[in-house]
Every structure is written in C-alpha cells, then in structure tokens.
N, C-alpha and C. Protein backbone atom coordinates (compact mmCIF):
# COMPACT_ATOMS: atom_id res chain seq x y z
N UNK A 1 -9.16 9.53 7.97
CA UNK A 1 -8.79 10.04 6.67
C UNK A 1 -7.78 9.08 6.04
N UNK A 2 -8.35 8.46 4.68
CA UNK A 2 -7.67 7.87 4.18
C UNK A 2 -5.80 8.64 4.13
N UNK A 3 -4.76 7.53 4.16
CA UNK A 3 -3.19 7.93 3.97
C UNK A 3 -3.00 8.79 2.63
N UNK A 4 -3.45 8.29 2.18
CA UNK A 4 -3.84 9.04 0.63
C UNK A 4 -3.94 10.29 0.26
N UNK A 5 -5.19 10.66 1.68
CA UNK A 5 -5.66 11.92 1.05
C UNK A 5 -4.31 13.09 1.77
N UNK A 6 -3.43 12.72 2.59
CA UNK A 6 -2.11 13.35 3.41
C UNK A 6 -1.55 14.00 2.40
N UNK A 7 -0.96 15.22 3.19
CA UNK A 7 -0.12 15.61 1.79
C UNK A 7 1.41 14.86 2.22
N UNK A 8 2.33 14.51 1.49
CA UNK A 8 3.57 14.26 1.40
C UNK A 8 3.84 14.22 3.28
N UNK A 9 4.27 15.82 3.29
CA UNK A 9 4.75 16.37 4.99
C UNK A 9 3.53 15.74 5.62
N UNK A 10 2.82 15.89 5.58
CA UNK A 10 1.49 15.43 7.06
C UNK A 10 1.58 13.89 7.04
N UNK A 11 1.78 13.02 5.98
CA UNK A 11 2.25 11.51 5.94
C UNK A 11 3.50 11.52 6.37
N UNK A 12 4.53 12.27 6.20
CA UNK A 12 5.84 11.93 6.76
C UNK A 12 5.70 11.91 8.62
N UNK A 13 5.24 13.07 8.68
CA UNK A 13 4.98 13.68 10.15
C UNK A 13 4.19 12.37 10.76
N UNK A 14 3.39 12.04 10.43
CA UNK A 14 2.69 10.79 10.91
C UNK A 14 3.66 9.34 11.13
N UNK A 15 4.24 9.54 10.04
CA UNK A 15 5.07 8.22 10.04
C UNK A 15 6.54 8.43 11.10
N UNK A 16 6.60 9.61 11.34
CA UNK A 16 7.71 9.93 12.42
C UNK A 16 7.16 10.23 13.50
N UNK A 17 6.08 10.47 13.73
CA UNK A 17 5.01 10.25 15.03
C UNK A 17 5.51 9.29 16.20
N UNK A 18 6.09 8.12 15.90
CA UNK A 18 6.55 7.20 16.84
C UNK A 18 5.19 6.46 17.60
N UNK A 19 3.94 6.34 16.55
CA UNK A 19 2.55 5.48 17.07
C UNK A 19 2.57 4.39 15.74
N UNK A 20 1.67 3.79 16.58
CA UNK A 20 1.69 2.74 15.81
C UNK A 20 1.33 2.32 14.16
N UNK A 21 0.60 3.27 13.71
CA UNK A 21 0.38 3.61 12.46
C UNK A 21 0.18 5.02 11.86
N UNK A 22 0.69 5.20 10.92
CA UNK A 22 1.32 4.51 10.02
C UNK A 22 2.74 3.59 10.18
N UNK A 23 2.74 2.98 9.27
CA UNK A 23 4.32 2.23 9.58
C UNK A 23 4.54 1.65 8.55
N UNK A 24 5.55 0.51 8.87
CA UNK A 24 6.42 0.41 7.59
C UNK A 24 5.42 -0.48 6.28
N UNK A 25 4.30 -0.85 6.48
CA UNK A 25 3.59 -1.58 5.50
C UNK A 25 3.04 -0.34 4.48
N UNK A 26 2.31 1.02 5.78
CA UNK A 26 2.05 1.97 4.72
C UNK A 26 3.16 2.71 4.26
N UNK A 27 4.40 2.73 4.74
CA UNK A 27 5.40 3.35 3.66
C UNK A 27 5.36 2.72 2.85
N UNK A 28 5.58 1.38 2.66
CA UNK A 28 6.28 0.69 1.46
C UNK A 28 5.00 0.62 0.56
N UNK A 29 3.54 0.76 0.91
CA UNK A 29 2.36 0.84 -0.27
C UNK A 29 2.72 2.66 -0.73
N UNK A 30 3.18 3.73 0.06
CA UNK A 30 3.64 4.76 -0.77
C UNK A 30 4.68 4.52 -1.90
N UNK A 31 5.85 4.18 -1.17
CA UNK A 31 6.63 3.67 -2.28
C UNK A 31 6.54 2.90 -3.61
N UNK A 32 5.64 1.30 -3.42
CA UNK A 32 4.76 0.97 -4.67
C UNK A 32 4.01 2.07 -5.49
N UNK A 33 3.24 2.78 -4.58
CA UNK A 33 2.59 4.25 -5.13
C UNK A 33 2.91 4.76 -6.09
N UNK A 34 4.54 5.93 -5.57
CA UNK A 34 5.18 6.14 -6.44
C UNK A 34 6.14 5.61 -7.46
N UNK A 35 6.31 4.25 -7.29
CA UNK A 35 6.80 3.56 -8.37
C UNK A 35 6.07 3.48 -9.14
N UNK A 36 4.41 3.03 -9.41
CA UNK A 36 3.85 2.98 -10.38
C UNK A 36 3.25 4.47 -11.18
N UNK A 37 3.56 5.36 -10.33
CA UNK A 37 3.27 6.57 -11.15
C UNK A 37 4.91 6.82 -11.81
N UNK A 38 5.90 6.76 -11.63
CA UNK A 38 7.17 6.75 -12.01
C UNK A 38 6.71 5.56 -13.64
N UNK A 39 6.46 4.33 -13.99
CA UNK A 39 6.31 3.57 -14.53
C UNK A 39 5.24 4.39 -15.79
N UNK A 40 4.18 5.16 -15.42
CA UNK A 40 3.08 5.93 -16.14
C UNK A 40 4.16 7.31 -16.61
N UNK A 41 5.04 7.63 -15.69
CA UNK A 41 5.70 8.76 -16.37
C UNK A 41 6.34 8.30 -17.93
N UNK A 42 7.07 7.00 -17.85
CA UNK A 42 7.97 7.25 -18.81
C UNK A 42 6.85 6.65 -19.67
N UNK A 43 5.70 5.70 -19.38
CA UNK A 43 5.02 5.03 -20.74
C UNK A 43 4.39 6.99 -21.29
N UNK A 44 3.96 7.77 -20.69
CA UNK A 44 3.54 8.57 -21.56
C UNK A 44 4.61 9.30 -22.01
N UNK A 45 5.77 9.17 -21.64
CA UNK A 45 7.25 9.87 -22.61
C UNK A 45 7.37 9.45 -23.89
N UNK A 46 6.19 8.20 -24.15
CA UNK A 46 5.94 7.17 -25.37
C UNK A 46 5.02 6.98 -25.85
N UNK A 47 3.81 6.90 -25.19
CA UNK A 47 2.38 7.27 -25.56
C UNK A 47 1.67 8.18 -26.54
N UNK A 48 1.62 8.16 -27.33
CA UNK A 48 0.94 9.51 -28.23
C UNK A 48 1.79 9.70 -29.40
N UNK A 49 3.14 9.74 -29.35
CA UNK A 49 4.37 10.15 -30.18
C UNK A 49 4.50 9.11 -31.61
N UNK A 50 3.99 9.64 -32.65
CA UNK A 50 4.33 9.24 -33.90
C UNK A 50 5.53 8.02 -34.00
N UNK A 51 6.71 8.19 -33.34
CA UNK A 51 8.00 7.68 -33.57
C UNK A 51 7.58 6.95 -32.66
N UNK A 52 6.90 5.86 -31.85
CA UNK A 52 6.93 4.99 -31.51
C UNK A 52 5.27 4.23 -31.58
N UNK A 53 4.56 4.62 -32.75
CA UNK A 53 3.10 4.32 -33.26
C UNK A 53 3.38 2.76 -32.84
N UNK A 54 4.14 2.31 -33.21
CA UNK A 54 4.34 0.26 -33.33
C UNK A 54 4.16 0.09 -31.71
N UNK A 55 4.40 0.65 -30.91
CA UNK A 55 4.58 0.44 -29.38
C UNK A 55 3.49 0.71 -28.32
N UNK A 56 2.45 1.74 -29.43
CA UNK A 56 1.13 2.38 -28.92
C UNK A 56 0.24 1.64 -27.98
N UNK A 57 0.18 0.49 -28.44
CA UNK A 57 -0.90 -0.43 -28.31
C UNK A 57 -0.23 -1.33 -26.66
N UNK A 58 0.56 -1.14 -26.68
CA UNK A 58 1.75 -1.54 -25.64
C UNK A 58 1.45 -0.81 -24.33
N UNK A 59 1.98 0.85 -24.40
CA UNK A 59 2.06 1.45 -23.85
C UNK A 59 0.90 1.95 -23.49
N UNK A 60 -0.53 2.06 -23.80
CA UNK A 60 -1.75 2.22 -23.62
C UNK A 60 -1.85 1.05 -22.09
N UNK A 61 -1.30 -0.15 -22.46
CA UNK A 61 -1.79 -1.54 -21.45
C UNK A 61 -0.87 -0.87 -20.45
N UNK A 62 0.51 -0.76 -20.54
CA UNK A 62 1.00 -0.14 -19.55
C UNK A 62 0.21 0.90 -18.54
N UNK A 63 0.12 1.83 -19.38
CA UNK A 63 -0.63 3.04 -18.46
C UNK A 63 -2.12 2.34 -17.86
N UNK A 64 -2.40 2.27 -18.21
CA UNK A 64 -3.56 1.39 -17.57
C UNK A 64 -3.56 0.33 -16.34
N UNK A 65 -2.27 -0.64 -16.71
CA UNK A 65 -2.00 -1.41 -15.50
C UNK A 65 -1.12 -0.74 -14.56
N UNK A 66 0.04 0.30 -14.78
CA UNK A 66 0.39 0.96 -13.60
C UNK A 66 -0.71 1.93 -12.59
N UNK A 67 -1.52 2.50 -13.83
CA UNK A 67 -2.67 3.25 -12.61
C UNK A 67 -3.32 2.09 -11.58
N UNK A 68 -3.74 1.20 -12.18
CA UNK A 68 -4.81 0.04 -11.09
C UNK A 68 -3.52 -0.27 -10.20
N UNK A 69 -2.29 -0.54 -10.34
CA UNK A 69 -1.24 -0.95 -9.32
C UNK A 69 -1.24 0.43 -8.71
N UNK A 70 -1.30 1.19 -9.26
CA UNK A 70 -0.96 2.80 -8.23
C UNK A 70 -2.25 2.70 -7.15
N UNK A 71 -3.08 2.68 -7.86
CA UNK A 71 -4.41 2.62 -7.19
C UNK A 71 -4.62 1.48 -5.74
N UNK A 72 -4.42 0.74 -6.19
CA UNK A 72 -4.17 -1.24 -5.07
C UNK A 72 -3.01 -0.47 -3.65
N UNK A 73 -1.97 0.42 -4.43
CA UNK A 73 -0.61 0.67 -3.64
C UNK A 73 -1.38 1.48 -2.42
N UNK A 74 -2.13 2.44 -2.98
CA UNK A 74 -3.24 3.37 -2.12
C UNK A 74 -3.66 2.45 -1.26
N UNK A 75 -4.18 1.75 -1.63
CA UNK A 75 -5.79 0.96 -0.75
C UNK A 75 -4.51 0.36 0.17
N UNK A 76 -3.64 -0.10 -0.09
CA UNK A 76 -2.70 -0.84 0.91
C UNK A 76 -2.23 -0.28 1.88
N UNK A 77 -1.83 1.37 1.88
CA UNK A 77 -1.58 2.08 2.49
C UNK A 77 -2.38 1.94 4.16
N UNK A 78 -3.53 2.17 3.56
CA UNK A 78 -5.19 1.88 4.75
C UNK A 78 -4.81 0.76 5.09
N UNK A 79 -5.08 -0.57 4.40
CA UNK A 79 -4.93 -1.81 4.78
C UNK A 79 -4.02 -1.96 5.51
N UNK A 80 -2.88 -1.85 5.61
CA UNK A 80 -2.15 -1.94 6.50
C UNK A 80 -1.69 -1.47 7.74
N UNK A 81 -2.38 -0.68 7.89
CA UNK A 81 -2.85 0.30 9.01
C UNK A 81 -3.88 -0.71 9.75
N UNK A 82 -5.36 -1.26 8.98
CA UNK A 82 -6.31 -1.64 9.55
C UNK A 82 -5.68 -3.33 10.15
N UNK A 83 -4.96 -3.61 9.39
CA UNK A 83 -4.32 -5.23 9.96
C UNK A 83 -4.04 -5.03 10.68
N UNK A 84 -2.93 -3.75 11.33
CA UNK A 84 -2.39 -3.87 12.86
C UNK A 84 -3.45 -3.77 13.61
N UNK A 85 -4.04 -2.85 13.43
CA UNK A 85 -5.43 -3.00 14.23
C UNK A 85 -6.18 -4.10 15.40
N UNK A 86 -5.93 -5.17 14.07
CA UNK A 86 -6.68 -6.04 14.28
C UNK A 86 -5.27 -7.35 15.19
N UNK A 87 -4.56 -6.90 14.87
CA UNK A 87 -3.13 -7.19 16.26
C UNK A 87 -3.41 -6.99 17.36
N UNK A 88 -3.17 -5.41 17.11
CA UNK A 88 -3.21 -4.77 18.60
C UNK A 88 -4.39 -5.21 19.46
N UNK A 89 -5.90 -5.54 18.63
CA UNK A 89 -7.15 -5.96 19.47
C UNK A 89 -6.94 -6.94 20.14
N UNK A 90 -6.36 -8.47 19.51
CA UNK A 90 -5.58 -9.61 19.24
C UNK A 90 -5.39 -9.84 20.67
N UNK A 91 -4.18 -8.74 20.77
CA UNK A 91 -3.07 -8.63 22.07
C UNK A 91 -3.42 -8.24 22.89
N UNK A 92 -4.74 -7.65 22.90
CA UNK A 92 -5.02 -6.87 24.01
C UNK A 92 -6.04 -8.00 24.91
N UNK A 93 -6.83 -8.91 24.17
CA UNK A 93 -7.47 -10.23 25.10
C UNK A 93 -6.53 -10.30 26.28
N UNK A 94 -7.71 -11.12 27.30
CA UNK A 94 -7.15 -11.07 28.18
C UNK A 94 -5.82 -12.78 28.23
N UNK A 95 -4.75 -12.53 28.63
CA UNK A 95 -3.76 -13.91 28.33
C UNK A 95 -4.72 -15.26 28.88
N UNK A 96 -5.33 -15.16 29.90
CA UNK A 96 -5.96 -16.55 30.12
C UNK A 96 -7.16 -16.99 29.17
N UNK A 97 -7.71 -15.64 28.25
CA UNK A 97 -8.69 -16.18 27.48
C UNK A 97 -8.25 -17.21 26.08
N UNK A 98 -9.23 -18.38 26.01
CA UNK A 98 -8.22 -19.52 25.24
C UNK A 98 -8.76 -18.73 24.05
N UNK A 99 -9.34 -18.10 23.53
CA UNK A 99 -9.33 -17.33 22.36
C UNK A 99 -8.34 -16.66 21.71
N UNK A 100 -7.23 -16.51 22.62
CA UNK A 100 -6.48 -15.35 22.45
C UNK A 100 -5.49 -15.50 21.41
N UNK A 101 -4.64 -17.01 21.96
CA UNK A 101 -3.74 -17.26 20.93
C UNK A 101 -4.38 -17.52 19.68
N UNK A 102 -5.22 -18.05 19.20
CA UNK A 102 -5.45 -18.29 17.37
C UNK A 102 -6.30 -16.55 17.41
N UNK A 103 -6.33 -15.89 18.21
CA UNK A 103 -7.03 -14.81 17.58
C UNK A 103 -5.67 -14.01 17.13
N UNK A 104 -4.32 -14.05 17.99
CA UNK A 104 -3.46 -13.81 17.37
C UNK A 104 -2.35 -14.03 16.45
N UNK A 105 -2.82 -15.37 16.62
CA UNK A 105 -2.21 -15.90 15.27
C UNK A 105 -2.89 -15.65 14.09
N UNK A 106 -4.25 -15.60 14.07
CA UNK A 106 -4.76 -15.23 13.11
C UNK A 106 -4.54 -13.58 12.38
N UNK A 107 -4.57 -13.07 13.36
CA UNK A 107 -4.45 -11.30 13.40
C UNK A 107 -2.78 -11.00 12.79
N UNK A 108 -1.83 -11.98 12.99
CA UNK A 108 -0.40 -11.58 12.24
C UNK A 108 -0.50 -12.38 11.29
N UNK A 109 -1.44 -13.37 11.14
CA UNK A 109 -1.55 -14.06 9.35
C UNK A 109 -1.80 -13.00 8.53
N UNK A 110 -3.23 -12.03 8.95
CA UNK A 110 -3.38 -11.12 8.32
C UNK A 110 -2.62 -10.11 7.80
N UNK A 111 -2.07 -9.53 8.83
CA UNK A 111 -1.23 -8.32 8.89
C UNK A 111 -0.25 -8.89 7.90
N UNK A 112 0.35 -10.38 7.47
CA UNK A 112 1.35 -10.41 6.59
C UNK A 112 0.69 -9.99 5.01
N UNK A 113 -0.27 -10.22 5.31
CA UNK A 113 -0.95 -10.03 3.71
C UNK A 113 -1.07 -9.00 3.10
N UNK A 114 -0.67 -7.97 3.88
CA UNK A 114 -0.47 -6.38 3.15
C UNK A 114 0.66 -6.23 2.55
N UNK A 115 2.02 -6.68 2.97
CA UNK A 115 3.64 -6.51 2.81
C UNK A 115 3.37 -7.22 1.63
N UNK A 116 3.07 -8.45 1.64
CA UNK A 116 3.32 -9.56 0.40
C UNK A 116 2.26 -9.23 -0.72
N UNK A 117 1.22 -8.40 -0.70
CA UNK A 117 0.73 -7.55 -2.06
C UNK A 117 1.49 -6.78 -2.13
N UNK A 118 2.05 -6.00 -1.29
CA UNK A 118 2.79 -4.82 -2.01
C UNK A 118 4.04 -5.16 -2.42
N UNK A 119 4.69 -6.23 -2.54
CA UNK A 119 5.61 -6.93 -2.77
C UNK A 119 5.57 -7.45 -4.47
C-alpha cells in the first residue's frame, strides 16, 4: 500500500515501528507533501478574489505547480522506501561475491536520489 494511501497515525505508527521503512527519505517526501499543499492554501486565499484579478494569472500557475510538486512529494514517499530496498538486497550478496561492491555502490547512488528530489 502506497505511504500515501496511510492515514496521518498509521504513517506515524509505521515510521516509529523501528523497521526499516518507512524512514527518513519518506518523512521528508511527507513534509515536501505538506508544504506544497500549505503553498496551494494561501495561492487560493488569492485565487478567484476580485481584489487581486492582476495576480490571477499568477496564482492559477502556482496552484498548478504546487499540486504536481505535492504529487512528485507522494511518489517519493514509495521511492524511497523502494531504494532502500534495493540496499538492503545490495548487502545482503554474499561478501566474497565480486558483484557485491559496485552492486552496492550502485544501490546507495540510488537511494541518494530520492533525498536530493525532495530537496
């Protein structure tokens, strides 16, 4: 089940679970989350309203680009979950197999690439 579909408590509970995922890549894609719905709150405090018609056209692009960032913040949530994944498989080779090290070097290249989108 996508992190997403969690309510609030059942994502917290997970993330205080003390396993390996969720963790701190899918907190911080919640947090992006709710920053970009925070960002859609105030453009529609502006959106629609006569007294700021000159700004309309503005605040339309806003709401639009915070949903697709709200949206990306979601998918990151997963993603970052599925990178460790691909760690933990990584780590689990056996140490004499010569595969092992670039499979894990490769596997924490990845895993950085979730933090630094949601960044």
């Amino acid at each position: 089940m996508p992190f997403t579909s969690l309510t609030i408590d059942d994502f917290a509970a997970q993330l205080a679970a003390g396993t390996s995922t969720p963790g701190g890549g899918a907190a911080a894609g919640l947090m992006a989350k709710l920053s970009a719905c925070l960002v859609q709150m105030v453009a529609n405090h502006t959106a629609g309203r006569p007294r700021y018609a000159a700004v309309e056209e503005r605040m339309q692009a806003i709401l639009a680009e915070a949903a697709r960032l709200g949206q990306r913040a979601g998918e990151l949530m997963d993603a970052d979950a599925a990178a460790f994944g691909g760690v933990s498989a990584a780590f689990r080779l056996p140490r004499e197999d010569p595969s092992r090290a670039p499979a894990v070097s490769d596997a924490c290249k990845v895993a950085t690439d979730v933090p630094l989108e949601v960044i």
